[in-house]
Structure formats: C-alpha cells, structure tokens
N, C-alpha and C. Protein backbone atom coordinates (compact mmCIF):
# COMPACT_ATOMS: atom_id res chain seq x y z
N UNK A 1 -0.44 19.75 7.98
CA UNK A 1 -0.58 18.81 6.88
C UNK A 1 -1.94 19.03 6.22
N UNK A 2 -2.06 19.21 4.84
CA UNK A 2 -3.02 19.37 4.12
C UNK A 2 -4.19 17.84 4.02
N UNK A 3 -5.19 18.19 4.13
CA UNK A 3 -6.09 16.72 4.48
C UNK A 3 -7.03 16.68 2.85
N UNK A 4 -7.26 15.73 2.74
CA UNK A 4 -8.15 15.28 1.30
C UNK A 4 -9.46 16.22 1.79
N UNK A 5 -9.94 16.53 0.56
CA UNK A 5 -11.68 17.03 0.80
C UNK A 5 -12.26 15.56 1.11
N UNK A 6 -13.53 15.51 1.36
CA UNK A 6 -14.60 14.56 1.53
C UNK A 6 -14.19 13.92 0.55
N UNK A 7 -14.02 12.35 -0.09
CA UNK A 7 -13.94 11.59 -1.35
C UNK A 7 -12.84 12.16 -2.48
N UNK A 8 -11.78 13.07 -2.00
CA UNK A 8 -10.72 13.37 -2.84
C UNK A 8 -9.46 13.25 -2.44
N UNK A 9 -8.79 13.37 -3.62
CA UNK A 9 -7.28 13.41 -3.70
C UNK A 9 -6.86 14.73 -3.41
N UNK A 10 -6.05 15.67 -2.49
CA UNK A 10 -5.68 16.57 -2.66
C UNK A 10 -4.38 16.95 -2.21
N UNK A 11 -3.54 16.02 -2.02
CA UNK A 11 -1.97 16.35 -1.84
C UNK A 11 -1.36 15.24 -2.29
N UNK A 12 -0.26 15.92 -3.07
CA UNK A 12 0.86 14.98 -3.73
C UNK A 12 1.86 14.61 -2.60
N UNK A 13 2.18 13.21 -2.55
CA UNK A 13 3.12 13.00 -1.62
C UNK A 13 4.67 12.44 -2.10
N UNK A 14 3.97 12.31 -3.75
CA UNK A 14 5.58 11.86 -4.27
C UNK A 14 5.39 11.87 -6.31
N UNK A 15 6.44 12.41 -6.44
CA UNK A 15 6.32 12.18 -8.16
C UNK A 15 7.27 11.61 -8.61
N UNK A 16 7.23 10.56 -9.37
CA UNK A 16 8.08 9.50 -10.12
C UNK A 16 8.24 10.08 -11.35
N UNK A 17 9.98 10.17 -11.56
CA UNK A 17 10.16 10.53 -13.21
C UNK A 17 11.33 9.45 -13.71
N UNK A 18 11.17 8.81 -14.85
CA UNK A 18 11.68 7.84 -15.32
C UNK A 18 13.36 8.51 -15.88
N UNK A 19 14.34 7.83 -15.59
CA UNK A 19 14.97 7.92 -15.72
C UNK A 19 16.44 6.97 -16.76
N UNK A 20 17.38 7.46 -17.51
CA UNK A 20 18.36 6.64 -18.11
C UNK A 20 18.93 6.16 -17.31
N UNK A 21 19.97 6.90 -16.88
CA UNK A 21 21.56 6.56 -15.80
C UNK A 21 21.21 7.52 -14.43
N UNK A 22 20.65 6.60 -13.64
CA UNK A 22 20.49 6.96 -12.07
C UNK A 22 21.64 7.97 -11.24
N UNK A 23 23.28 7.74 -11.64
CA UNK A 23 24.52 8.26 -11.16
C UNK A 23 24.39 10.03 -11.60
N UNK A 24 24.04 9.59 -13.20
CA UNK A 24 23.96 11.50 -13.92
C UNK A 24 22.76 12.13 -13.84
N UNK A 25 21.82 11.47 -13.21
CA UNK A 25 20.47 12.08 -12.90
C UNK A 25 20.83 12.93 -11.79
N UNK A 26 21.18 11.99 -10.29
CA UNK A 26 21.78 12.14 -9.41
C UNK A 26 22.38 13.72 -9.19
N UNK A 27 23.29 13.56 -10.01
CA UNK A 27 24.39 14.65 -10.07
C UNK A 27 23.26 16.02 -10.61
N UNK A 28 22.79 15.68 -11.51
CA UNK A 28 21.76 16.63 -12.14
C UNK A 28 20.91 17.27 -11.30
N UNK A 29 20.28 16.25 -10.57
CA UNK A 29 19.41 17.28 -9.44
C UNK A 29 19.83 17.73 -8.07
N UNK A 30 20.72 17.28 -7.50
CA UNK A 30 21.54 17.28 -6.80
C UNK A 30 22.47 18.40 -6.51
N UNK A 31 23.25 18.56 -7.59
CA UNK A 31 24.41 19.47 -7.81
C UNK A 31 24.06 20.35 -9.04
N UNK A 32 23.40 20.26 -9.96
CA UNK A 32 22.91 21.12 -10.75
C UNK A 32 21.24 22.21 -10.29
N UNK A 33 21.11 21.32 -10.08
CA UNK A 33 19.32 22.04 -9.53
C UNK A 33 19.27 22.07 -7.93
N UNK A 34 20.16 21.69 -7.08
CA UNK A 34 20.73 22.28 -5.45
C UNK A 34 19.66 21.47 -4.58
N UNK A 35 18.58 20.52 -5.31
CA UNK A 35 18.02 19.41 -4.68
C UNK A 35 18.46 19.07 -3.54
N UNK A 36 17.52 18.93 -2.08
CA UNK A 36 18.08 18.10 -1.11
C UNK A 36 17.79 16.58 -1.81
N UNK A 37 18.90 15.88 -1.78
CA UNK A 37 19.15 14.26 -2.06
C UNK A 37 18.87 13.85 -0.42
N UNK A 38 17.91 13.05 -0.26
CA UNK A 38 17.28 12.38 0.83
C UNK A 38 18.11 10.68 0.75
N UNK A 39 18.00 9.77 -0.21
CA UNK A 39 18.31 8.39 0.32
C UNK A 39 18.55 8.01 -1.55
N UNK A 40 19.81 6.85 -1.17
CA UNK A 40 19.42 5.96 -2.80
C UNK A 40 18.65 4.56 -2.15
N UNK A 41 18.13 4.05 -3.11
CA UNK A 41 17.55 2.42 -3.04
C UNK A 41 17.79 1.38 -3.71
N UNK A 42 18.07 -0.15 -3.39
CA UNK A 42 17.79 -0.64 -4.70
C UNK A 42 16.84 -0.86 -5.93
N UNK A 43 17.31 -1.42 -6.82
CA UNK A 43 16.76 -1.17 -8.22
C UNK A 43 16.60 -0.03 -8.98
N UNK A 44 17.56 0.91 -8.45
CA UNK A 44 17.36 2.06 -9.66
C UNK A 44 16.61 3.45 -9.23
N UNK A 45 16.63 3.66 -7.62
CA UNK A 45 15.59 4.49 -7.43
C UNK A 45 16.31 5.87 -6.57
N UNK A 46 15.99 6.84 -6.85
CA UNK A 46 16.76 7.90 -5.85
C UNK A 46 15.50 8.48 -5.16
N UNK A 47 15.51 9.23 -3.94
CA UNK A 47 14.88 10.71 -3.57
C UNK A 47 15.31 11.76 -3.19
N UNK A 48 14.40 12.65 -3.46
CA UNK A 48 14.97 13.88 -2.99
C UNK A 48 13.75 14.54 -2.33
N UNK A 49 13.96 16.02 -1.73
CA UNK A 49 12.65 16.02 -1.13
C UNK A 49 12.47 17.62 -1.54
N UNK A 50 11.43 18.01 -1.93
CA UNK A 50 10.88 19.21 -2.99
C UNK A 50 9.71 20.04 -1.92
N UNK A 51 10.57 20.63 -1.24
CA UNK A 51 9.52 21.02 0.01
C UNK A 51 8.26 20.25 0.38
N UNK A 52 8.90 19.11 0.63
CA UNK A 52 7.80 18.61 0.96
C UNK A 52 7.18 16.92 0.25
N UNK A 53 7.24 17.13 -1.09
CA UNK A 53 6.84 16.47 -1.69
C UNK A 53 8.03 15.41 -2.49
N UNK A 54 8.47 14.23 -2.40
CA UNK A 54 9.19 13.47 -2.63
C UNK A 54 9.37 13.58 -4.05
N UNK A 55 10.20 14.04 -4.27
CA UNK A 55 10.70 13.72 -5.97
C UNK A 55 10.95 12.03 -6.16
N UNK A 56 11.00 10.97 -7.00
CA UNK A 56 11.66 9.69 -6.95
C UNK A 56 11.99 9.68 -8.23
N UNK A 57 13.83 9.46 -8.78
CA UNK A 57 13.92 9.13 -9.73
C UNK A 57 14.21 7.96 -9.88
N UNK A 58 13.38 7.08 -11.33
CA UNK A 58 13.21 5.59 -11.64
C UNK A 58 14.16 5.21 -12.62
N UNK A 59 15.39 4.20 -12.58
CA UNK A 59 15.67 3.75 -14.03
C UNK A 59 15.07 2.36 -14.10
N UNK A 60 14.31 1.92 -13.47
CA UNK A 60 13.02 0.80 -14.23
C UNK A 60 11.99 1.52 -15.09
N UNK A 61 11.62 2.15 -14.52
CA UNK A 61 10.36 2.98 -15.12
C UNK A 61 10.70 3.41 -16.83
N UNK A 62 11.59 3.39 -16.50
CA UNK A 62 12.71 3.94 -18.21
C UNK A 62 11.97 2.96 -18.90
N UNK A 63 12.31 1.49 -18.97
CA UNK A 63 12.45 0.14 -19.45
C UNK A 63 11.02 -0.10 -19.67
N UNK A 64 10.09 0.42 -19.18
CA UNK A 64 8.58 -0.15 -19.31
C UNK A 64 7.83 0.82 -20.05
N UNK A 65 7.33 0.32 -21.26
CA UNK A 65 6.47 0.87 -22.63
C UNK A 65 5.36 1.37 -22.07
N UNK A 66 4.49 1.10 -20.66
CA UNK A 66 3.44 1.36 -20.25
C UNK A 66 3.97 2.67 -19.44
N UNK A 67 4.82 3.12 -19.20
CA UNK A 67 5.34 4.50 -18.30
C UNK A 67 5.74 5.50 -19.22
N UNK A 68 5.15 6.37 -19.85
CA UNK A 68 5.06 7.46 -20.93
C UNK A 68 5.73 8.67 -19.85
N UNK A 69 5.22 8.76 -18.71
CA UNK A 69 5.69 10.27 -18.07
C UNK A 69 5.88 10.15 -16.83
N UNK A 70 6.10 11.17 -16.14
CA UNK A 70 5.92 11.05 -14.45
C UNK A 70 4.64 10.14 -13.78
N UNK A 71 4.76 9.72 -12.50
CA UNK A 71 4.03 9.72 -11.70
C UNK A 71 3.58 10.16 -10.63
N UNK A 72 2.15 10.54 -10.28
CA UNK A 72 1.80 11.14 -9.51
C UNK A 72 1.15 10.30 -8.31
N UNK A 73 1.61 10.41 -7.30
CA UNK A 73 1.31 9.96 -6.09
C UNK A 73 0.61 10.41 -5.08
N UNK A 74 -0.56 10.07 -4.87
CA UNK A 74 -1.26 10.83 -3.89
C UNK A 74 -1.36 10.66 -2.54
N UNK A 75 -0.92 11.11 -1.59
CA UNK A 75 -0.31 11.26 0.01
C UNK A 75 -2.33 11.11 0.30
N UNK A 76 -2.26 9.82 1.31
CA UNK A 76 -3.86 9.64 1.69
C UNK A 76 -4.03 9.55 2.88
N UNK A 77 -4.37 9.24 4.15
CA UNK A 77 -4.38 9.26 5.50
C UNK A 77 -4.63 7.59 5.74
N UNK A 78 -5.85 7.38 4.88
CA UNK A 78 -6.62 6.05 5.44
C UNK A 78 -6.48 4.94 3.72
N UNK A 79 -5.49 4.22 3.25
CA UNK A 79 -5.58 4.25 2.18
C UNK A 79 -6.41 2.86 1.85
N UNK A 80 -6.83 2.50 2.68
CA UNK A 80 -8.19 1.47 2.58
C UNK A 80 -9.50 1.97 1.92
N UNK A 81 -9.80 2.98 2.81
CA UNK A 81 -10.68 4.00 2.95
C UNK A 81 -11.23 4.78 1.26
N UNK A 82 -9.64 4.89 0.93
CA UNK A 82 -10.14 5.70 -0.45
C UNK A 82 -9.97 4.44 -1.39
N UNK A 83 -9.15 3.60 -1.33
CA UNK A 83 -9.31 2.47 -2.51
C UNK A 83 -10.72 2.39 -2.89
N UNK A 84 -11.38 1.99 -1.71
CA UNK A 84 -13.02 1.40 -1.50
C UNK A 84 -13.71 2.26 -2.29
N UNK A 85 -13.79 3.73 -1.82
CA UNK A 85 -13.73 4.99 -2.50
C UNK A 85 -14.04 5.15 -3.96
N UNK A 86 -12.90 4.96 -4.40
CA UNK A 86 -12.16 5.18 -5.70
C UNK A 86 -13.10 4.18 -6.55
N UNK A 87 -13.03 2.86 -6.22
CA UNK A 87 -13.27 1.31 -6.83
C UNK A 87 -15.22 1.53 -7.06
N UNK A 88 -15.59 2.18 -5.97
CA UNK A 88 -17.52 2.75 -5.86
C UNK A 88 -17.67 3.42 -7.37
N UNK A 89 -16.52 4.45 -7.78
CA UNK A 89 -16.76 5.05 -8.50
C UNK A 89 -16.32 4.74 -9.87
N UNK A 90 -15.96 3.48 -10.00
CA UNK A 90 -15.38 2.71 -11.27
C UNK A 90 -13.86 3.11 -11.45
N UNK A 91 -12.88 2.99 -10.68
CA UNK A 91 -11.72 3.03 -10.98
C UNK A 91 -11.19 1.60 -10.72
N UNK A 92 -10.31 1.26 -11.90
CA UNK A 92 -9.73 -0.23 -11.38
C UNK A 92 -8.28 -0.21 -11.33
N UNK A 93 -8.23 -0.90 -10.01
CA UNK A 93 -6.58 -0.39 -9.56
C UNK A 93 -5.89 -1.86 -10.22
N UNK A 94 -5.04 -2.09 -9.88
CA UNK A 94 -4.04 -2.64 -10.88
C UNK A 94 -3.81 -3.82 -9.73
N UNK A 95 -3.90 -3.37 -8.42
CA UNK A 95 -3.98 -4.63 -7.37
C UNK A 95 -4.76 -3.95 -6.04
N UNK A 96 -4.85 -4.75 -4.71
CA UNK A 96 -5.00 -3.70 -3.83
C UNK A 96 -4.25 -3.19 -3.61
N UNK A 97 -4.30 -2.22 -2.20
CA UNK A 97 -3.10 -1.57 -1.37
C UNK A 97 -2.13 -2.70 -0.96
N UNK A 98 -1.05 -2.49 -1.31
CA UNK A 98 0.21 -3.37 -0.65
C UNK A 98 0.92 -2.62 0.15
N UNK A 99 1.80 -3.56 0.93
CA UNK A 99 3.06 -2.98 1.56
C UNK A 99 4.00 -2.89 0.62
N UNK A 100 4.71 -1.65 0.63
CA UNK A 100 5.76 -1.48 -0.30
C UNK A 100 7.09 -1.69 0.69
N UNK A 101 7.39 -0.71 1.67
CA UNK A 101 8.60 -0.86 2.47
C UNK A 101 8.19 -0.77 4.15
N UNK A 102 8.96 -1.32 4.91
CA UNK A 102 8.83 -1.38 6.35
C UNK A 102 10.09 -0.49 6.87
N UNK A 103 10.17 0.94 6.92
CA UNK A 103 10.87 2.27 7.45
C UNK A 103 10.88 1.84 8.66
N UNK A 104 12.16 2.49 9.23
CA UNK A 104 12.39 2.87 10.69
C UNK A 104 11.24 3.06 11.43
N UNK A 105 10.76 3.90 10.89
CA UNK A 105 9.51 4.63 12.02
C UNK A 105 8.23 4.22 11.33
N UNK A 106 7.67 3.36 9.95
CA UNK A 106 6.70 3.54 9.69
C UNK A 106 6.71 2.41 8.22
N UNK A 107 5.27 2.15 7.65
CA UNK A 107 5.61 1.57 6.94
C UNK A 107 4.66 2.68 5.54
N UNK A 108 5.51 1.98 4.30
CA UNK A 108 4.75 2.57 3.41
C UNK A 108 4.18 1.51 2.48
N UNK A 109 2.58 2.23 2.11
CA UNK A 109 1.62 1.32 1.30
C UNK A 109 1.51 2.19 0.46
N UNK A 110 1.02 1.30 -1.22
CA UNK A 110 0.51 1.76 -2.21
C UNK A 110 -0.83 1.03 -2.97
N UNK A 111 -1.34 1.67 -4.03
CA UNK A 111 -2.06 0.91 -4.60
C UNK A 111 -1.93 1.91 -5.69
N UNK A 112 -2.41 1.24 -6.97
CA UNK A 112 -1.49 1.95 -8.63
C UNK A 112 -3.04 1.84 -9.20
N UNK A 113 -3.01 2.63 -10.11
CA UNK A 113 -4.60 2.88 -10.82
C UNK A 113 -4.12 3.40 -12.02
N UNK A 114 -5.04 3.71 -13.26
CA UNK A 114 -4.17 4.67 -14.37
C UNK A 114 -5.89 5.60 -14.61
N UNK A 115 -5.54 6.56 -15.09
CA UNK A 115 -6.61 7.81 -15.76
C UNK A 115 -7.62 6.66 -16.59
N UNK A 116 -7.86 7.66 -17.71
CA UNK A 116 -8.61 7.01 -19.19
C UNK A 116 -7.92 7.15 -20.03
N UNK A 117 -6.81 7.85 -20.45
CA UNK A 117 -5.20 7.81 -21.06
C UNK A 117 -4.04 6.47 -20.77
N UNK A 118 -4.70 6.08 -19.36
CA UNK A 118 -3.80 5.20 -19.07
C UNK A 118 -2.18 5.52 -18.08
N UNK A 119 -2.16 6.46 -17.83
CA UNK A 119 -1.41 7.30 -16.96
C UNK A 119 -1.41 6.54 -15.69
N UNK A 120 -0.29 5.93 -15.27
CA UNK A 120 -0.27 5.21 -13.91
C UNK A 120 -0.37 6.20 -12.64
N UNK A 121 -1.20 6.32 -12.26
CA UNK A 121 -1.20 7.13 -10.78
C UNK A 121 -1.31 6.07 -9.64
N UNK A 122 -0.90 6.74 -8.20
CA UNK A 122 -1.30 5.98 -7.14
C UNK A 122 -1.88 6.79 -6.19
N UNK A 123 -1.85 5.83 -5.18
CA UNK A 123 -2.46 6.10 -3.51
C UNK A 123 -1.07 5.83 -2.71
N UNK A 124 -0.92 6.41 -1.85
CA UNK A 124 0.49 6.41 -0.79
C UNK A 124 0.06 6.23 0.49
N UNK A 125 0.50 5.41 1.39
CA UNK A 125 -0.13 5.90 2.90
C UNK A 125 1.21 6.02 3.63
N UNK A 126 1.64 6.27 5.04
CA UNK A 126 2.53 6.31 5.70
C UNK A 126 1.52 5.88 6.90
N UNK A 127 1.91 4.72 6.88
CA UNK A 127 1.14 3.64 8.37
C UNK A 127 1.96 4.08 9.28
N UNK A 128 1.85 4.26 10.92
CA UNK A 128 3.06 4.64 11.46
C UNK A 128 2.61 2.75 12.51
C-alpha cells in the first residue's frame, strides 16, 4: 500500500462521477468497459473497482449545481491527523471527519474540502 509523503495526499482511494440514470451507467461500465461492478447502494450510488481505486457512480451528484466534475478522494491512514494538517495550512473543510458507513469489517470516514475553483475533494479513511 502506497503511504502519503510527510503532510501529503498521495493515493486516490476513490473517484466520484456524477451521473443521469444509475441502471445505463451500470450497464455502461460494466458490460461495455468490462468494469469489475463491486456493490449497488442506496440513493443512487454504484462501485466498481479500477485496480484498486474505487470508481463511485453518483445520480445525486447529477442534481447539485455545486458538482461540476468528478471527485477525487484521497485514501489517508490517520484522517484526524491530516484534517488538523490540512486546516494549519488554511484549507476549510465543509465539516469535520464523519462516519459515513459501518462495513462488515470496517468503518468508513470522510471529510469534503474544495480547491480555489471550488472543486469538492475529500479525505477517506478505512477505520478497521
């Protein structure tokens, strides 16, 4: 597993692309582009897994004027650690780290930030 430098981001752990109709996306990456399809979710969300790196397609993300493009998600170890980090160096996240889902084996946290464009990025952790 690839580890952050000292005070950086350096592995993607998931990219969000906004989507119309979740069913023909589906089929699209799936059966057209030979995608492993990993899980569906509610509200609109699929994955797949891109050696490695979680594809997620959104049909909320569609619906919201503030989501122009993909999202980039950054896979973190300690995601306390870099919020604190991040926040030293004038980034303002949008909330703290939350719990997003409680997995079988683990839970997953986020926290959402945007560029100077305004580009929503995050922080990812996998708590085990």
């Amino acid at each position: 597993m690839a580890r952050q430098a000292a005070g950086g981001l350096a592995k993607i752990g998931q990219i969000a692309i906004p989507v119309s109709e979740l069913d023909r996306a589906i089929v699209f990456y799936r059966d057209t582009l030979g995608m492993r399809f990993m899980f569906q979710a509610p509200s609109g969300l699929a994955f797949f897994d891109c050696g490695g790196v979680r594809l997620m397609l959104d049909v909320a993300a569609k619906s919201s004027p503030e989501i122009r493009s993909s999202l980039l998600y950054f896979s973190v170890d300690d995601i306390d650690a870099n919020h604190e980090l991040l926040v030293s160096r004038g980034v303002e996240f949008e909330a703290p780290p939350h719990l997003v889902a409680k997995l079988p084996d683990h839970e997953l946290w986020m926290a959402f930030f945007r560029d100077p464009d305004r580009n929503l990025l995050a922080l990812m952790c996998e708590k085990r």
